[in-house]
Each structure stands twice: as structure tokens, then as C-alpha cells.
C-alpha atoms as a PDB file:
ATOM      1  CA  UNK A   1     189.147 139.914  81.549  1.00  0.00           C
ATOM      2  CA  UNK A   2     185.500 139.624  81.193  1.00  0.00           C
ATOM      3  CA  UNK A   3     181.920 139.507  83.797  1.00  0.00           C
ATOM      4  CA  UNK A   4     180.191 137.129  83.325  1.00  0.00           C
ATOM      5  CA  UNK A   5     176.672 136.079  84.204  1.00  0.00           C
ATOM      6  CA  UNK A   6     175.109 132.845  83.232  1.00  0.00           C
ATOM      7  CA  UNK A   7     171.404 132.090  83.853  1.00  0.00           C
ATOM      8  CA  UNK A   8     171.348 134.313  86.619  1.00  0.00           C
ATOM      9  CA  UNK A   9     168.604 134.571  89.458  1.00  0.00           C
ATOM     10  CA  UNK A  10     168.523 137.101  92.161  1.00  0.00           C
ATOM     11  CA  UNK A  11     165.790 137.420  95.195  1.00  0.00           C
ATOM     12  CA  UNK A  12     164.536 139.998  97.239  1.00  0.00           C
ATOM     13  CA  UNK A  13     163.406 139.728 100.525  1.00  0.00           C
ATOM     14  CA  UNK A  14     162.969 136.342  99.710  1.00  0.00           C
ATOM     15  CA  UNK A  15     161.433 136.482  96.633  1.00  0.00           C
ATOM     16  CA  UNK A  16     162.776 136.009  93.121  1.00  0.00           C
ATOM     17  CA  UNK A  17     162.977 138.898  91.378  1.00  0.00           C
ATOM     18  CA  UNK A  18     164.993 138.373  88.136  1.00  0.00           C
ATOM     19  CA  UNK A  19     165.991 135.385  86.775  1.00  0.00           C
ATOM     20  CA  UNK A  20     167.648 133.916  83.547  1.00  0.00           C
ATOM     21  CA  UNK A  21     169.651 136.893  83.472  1.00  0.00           C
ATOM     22  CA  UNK A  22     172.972 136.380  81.102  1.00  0.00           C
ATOM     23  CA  UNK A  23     175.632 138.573  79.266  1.00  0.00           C
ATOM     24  CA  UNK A  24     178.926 139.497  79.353  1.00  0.00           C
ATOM     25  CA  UNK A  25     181.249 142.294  78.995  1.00  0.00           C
ATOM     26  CA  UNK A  26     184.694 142.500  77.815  1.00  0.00           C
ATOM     27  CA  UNK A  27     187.596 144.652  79.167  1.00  0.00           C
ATOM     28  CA  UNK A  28     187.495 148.338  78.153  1.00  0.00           C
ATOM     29  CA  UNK A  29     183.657 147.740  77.754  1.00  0.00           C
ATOM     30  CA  UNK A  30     180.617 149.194  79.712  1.00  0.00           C
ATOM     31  CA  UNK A  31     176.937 147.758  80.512  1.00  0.00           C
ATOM     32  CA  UNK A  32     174.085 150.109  81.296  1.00  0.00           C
ATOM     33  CA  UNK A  33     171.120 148.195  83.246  1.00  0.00           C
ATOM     34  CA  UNK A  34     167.980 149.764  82.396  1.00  0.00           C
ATOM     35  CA  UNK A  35     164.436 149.033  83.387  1.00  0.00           C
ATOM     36  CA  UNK A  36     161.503 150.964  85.935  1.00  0.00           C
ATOM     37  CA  UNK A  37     162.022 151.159  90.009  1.00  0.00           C
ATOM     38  CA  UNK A  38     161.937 147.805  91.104  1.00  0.00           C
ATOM     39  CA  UNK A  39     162.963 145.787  88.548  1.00  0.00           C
ATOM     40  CA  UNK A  40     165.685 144.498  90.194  1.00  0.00           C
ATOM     41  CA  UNK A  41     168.773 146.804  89.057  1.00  0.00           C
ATOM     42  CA  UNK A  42     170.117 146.706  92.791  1.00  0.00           C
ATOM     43  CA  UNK A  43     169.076 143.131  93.371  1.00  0.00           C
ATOM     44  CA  UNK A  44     171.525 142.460  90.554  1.00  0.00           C
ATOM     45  CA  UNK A  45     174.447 144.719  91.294  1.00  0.00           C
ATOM     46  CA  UNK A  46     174.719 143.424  94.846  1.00  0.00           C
ATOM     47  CA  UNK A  47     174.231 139.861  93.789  1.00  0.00           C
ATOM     48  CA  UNK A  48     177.128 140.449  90.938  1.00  0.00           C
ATOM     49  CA  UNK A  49     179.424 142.301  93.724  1.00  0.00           C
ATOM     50  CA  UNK A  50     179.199 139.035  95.541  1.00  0.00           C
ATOM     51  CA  UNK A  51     176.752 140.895  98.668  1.00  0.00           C
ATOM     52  CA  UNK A  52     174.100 138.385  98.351  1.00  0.00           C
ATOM     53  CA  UNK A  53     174.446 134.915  96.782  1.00  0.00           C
ATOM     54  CA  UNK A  54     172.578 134.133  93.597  1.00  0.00           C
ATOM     55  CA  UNK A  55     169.301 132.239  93.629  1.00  0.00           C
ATOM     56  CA  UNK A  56     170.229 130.096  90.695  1.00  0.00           C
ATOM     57  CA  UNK A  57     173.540 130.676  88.480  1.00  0.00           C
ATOM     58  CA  UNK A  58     176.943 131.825  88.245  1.00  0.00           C
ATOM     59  CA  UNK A  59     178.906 135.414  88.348  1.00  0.00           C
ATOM     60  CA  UNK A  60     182.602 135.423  87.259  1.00  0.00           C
ATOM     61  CA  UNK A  61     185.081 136.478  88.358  1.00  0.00           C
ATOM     62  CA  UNK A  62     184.513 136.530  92.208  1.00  0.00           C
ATOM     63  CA  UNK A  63     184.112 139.866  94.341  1.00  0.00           C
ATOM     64  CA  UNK A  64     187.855 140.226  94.797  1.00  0.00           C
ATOM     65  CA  UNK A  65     187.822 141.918  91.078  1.00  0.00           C
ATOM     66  CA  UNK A  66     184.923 144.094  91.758  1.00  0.00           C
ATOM     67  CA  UNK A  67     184.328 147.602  93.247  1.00  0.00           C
ATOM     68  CA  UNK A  68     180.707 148.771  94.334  1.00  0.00           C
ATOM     69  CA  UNK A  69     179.232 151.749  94.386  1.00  0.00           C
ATOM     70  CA  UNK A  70     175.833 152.034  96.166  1.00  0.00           C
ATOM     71  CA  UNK A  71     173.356 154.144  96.814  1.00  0.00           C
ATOM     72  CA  UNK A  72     174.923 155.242 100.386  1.00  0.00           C
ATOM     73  CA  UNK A  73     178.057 157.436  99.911  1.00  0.00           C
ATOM     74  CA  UNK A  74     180.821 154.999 101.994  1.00  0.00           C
ATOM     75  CA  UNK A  75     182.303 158.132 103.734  1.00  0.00           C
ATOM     76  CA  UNK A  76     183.241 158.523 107.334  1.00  0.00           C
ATOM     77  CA  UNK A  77     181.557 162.133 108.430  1.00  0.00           C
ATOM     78  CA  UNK A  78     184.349 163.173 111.196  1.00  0.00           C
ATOM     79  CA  UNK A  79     187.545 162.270 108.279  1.00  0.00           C
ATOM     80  CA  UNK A  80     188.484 165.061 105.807  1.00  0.00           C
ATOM     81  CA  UNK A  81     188.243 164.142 102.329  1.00  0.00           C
ATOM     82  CA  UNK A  82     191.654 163.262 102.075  1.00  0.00           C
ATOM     83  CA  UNK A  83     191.616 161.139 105.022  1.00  0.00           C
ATOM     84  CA  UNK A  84     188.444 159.129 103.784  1.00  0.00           C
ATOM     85  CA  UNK A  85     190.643 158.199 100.174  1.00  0.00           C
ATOM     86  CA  UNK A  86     193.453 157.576 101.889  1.00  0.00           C
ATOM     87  CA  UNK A  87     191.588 155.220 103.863  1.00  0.00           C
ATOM     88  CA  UNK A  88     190.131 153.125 101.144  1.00  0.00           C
ATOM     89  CA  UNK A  89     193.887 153.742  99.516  1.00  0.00           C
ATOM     90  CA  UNK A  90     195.674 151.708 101.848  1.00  0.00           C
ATOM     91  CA  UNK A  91     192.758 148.779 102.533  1.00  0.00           C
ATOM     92  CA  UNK A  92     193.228 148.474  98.597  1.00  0.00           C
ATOM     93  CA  UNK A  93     196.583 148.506  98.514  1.00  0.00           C
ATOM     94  CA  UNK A  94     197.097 151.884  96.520  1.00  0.00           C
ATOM     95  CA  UNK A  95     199.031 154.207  97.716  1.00  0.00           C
ATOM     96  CA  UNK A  96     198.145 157.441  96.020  1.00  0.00           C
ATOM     97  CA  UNK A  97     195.245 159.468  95.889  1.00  0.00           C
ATOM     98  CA  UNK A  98     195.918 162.291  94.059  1.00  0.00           C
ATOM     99  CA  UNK A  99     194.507 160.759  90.742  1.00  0.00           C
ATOM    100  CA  UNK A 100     191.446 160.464  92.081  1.00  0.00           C
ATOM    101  CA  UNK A 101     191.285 163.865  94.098  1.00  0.00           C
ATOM    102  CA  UNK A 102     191.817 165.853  90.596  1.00  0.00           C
ATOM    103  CA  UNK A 103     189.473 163.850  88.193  1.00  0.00           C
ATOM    104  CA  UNK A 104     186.608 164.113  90.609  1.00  0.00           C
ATOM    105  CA  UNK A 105     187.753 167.933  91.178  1.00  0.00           C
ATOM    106  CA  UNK A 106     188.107 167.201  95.015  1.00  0.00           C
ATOM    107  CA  UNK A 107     191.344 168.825  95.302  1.00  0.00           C
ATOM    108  CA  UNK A 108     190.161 171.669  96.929  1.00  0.00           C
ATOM    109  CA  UNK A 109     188.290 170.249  99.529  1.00  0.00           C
ATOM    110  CA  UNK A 110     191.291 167.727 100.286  1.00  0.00           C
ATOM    111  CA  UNK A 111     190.995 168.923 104.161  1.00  0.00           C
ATOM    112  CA  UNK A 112     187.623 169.668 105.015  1.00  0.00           C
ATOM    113  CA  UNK A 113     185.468 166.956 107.393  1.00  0.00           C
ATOM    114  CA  UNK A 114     183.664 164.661 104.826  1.00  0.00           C
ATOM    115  CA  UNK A 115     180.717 165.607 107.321  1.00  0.00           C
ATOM    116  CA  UNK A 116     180.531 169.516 105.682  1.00  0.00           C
ATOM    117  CA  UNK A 117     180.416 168.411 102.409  1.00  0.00           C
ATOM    118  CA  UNK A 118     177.275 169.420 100.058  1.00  0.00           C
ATOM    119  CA  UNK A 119     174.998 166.438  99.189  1.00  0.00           C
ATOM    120  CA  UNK A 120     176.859 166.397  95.571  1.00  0.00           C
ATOM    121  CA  UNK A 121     180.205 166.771  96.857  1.00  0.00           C
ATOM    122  CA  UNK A 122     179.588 163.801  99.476  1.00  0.00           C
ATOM    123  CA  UNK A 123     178.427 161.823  96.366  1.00  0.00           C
ATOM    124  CA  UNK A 124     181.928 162.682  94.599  1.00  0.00           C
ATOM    125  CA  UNK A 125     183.180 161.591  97.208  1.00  0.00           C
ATOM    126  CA  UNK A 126     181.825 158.532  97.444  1.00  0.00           C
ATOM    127  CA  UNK A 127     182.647 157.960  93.862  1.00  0.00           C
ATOM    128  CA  UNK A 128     186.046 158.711  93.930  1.00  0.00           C
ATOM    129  CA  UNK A 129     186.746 155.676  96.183  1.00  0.00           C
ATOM    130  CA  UNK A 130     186.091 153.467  93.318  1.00  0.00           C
ATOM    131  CA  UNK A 131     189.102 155.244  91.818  1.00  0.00           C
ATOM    132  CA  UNK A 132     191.750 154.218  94.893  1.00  0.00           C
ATOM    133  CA  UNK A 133     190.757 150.335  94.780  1.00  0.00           C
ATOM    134  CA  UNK A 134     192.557 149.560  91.856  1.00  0.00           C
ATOM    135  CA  UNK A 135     189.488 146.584  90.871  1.00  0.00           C
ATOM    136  CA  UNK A 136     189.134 146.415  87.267  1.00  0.00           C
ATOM    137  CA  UNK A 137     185.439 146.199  87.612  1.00  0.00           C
ATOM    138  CA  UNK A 138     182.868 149.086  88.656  1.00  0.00           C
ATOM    139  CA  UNK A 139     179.549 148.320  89.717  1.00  0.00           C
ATOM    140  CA  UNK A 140     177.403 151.528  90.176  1.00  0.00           C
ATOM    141  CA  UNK A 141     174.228 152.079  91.195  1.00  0.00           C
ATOM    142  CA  UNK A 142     172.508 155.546  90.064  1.00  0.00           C
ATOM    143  CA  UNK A 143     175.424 157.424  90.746  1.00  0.00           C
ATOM    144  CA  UNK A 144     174.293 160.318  89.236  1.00  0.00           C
ATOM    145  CA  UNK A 145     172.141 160.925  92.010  1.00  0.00           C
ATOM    146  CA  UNK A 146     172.944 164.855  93.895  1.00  0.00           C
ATOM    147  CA  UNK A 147     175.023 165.278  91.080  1.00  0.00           C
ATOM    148  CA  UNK A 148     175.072 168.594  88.678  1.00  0.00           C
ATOM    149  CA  UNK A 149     176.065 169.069  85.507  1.00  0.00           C
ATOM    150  CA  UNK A 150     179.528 169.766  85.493  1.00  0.00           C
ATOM    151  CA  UNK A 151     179.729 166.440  87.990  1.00  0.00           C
ATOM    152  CA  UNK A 152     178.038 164.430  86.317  1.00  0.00           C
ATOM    153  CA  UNK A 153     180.530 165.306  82.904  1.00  0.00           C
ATOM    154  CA  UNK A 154     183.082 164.760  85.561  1.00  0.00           C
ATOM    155  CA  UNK A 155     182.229 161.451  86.890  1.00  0.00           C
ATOM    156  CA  UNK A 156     181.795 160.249  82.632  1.00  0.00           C
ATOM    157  CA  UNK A 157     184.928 161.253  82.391  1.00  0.00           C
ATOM    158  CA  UNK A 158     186.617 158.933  84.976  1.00  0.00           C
ATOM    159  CA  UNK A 159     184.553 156.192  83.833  1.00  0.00           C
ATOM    160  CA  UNK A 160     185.652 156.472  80.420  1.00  0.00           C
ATOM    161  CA  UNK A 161     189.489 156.823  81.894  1.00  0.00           C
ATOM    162  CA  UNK A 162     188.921 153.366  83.341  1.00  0.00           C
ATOM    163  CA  UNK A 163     187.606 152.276  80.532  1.00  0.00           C
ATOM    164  CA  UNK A 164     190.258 152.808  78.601  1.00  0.00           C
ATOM    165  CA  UNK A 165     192.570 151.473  80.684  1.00  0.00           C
ATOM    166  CA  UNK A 166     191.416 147.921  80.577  1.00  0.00           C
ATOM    167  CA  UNK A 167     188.274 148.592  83.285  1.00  0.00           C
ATOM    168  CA  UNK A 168     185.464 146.953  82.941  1.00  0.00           C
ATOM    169  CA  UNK A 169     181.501 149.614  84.210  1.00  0.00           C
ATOM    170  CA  UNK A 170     178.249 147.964  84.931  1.00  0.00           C
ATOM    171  CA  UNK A 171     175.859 151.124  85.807  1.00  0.00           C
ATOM    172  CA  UNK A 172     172.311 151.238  86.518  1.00  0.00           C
ATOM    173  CA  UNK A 173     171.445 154.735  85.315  1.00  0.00           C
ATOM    174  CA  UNK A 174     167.954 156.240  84.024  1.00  0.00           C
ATOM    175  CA  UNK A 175     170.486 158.953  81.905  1.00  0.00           C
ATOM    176  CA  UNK A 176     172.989 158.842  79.030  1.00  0.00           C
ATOM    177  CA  UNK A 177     176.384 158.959  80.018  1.00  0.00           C
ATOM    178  CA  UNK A 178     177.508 159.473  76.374  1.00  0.00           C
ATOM    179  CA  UNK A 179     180.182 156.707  77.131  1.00  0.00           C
ATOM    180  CA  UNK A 180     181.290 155.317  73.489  1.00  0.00           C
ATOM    181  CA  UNK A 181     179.900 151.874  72.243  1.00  0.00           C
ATOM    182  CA  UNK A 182     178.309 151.223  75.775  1.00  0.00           C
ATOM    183  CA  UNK A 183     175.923 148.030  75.612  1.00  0.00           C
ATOM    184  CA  UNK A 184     172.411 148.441  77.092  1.00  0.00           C
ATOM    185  CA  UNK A 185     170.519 145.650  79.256  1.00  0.00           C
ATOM    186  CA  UNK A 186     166.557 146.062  79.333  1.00  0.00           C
ATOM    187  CA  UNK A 187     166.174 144.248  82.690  1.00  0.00           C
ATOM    188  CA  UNK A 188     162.097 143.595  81.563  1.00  0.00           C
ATOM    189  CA  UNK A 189     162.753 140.395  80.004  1.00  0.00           C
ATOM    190  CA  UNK A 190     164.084 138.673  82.894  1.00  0.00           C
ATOM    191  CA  UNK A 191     161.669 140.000  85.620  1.00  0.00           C
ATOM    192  CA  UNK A 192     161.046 136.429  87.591  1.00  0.00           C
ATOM    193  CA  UNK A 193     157.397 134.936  86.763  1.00  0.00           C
ATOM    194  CA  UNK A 194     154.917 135.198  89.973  1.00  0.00           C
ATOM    195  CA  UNK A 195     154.134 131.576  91.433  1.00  0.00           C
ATOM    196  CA  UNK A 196     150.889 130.435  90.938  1.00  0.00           C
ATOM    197  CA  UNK A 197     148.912 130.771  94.509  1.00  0.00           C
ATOM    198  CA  UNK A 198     148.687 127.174  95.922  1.00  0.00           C
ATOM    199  CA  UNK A 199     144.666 125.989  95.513  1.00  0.00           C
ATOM    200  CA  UNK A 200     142.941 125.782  98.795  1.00  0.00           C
ATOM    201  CA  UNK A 201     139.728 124.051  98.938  1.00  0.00           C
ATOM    202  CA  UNK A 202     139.054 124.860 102.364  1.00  0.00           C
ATOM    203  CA  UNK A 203     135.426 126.382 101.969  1.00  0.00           C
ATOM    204  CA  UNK A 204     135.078 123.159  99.751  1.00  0.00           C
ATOM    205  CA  UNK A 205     135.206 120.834 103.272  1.00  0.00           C
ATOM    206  CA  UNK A 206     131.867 123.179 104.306  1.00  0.00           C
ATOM    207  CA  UNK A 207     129.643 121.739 100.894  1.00  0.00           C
END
């Protein structure tokens, strides 16, 4: 399996924000999208996970293949964090959880409301859904964010698992992973040109 993007264009709020954007990225493979705020990193993971259509160009495969991981953690407050796995377990199709509960060191908190969870824990959380969908392809978006050190080693650690195992990563992430012979995107070259202003010649009709 392979993602693919071919002369890609995505738009924010209505305006174009990257464009020409192509590459592609085998199984067992992982992309990191780099570039400053508001390049367009989330513009481009949400158009690849198939939330927004593309302004010009294609993304294979289709959305079915793909898991996202946004900014917001995906958790239900009032469901332990058990509950909340098991959850996106059974939408999925996969049946166990316990994989994911011990590589995102969640075991311990298996029964206590998602809701009194500690900003990083919520955010393991949230990540360890990606781990009960059974899609070969991750899309994640800074989700190293509330995260400490040990977590953050943790969460590298999964993603290399998937890895591994056939999976394909596309992160946008400001920090080094250390995941082996992971490609790097500079998202700079493909920042959309500005139209030109239309010319208005309306202090002209005055002369």
C-alpha cells in the first residue's frame, strides 16, 4: 500500500492555501510535514483524511484506509478509559483493546472517567484510539502536544510498532521523533501564490 498525493491543492476558509503538493509514502514508511504556523499542515491532513475535499488534485487511497488524529482529543468525558477504546474498538471492528491500553501505559487508568484525566493522559488517550481502528494509515497532527517525556518516547514507540507492521504515519510535528529513515516534507514550497488584487479604476471615472 502506498498515499498518494498528486498535484494537490487545499483551501482555507476559502482560500487556497497550498497547492501543487505531491509525494508518496510506501508501507512501513513515515512522512513528517514541516513548515511555520499556518502553512497549511492541518489544511493538508484533513484534506488527505478525506474531511474537506481538495481544491485541485487527487489523494489515494480514500478515507476508509485512514485514521486521524487531531488536535481535539476524540474522548467522551463521562466514559472511563476503557469504555472510550472499547468504543472506537467495536465502530472499527476490533475487538481488543488491551494492545493499545499497555503501549500507551493506560492500563492503570483502564476505569477512571476519561473526564479526570490530566491534560497528557487525555492526549494518550486520544492517541491510543488510532491503535483500535485497525487503518493502516495514521494521520497526526502535533500529537506531542501535553505530552512529557516518557509519553512522548511512548507514543514513538507505537508509531514505530505500526510501522513495522506494514502502517503507513503522516505527522505534522515541530520535534524529532527519532523514527528510522522517516522522510521530511518542507511545506514552504507549495504555500499557494496570493492573487493579484483585481485593478479598479474607480477614482479614474472622477479625472
Amino acid at each position: 500500500m502506498e498515499m498518494i498525493a498528486t498535484n494537490l491543492a487545499c483551501t482555507r476558509g476559502g482560500l487556497r492555501v497550498l497547492e501543487g503538493v505531491d509525494f508518496a509514502v510506501a508501507s512501513g514508511r513515515a512522512l513528517v510535514l514541516r513548515g511555520p504556523n499556518g502553512i497549511g499542515k492541518t489544511t493538508l491532513l484533513r484534506t488527505l483524511a478525506g474531511l474537506q475535499p481538495p481544491d485541485e488534485g487527487t489523494v489515494s487511497p480514500g478515507p476508509d484506509a485512514v485514521a486521524y488524529a487531531s488536535h481535539a482529543d476524540g474522548i467522551k468525558a463521562t466514559l472511563s478509559v476503557a469504555e472510550n477504546l472499547a468504543f472506537w474498538a467495536s465502530l472499527h471492528g476490533v475487538g481488543d483493546i488491551s494492545a493499545a491500553l499497555r503501549d500507551f501505559n493506560m492500563k492503570s487508568l483502564e476505569d477512571r472517567p476519561a473526564g479526570g484525566l490530566s491534560a497528557g493522559q487525555k492526549r494518550r488517550l486520544g492517541l491510543a484510539r488510532m491503535a483500535v481502528t485497525g487503518r493502516p494509515i495514521w494521520l497526526l497532527d502535533e500529537p506531542t502536544v501535553s505530552l512529557d517525556v516518557d509519553s512522548v518516547a511512548l507514543f514513538a514507540t507505537a508509531v514505530s510498532g505500526h510501522l513495522k507492521s506494514g502502517g503507513i504515519a503522516v505527522i505534522a510535528t515541530h520535534i524529532d521523533l527519532g523514527l528510522q529513515d522517516a522522510e521530511v516534507l518542507q511545506l514552504g514550497p507549495f504555500k499557494a501564490v496570493a492573487p493579484e488584487p483585481a485593478h479598479d479604476d474607480f477614482d479614474g471615472a472622477f479625472l
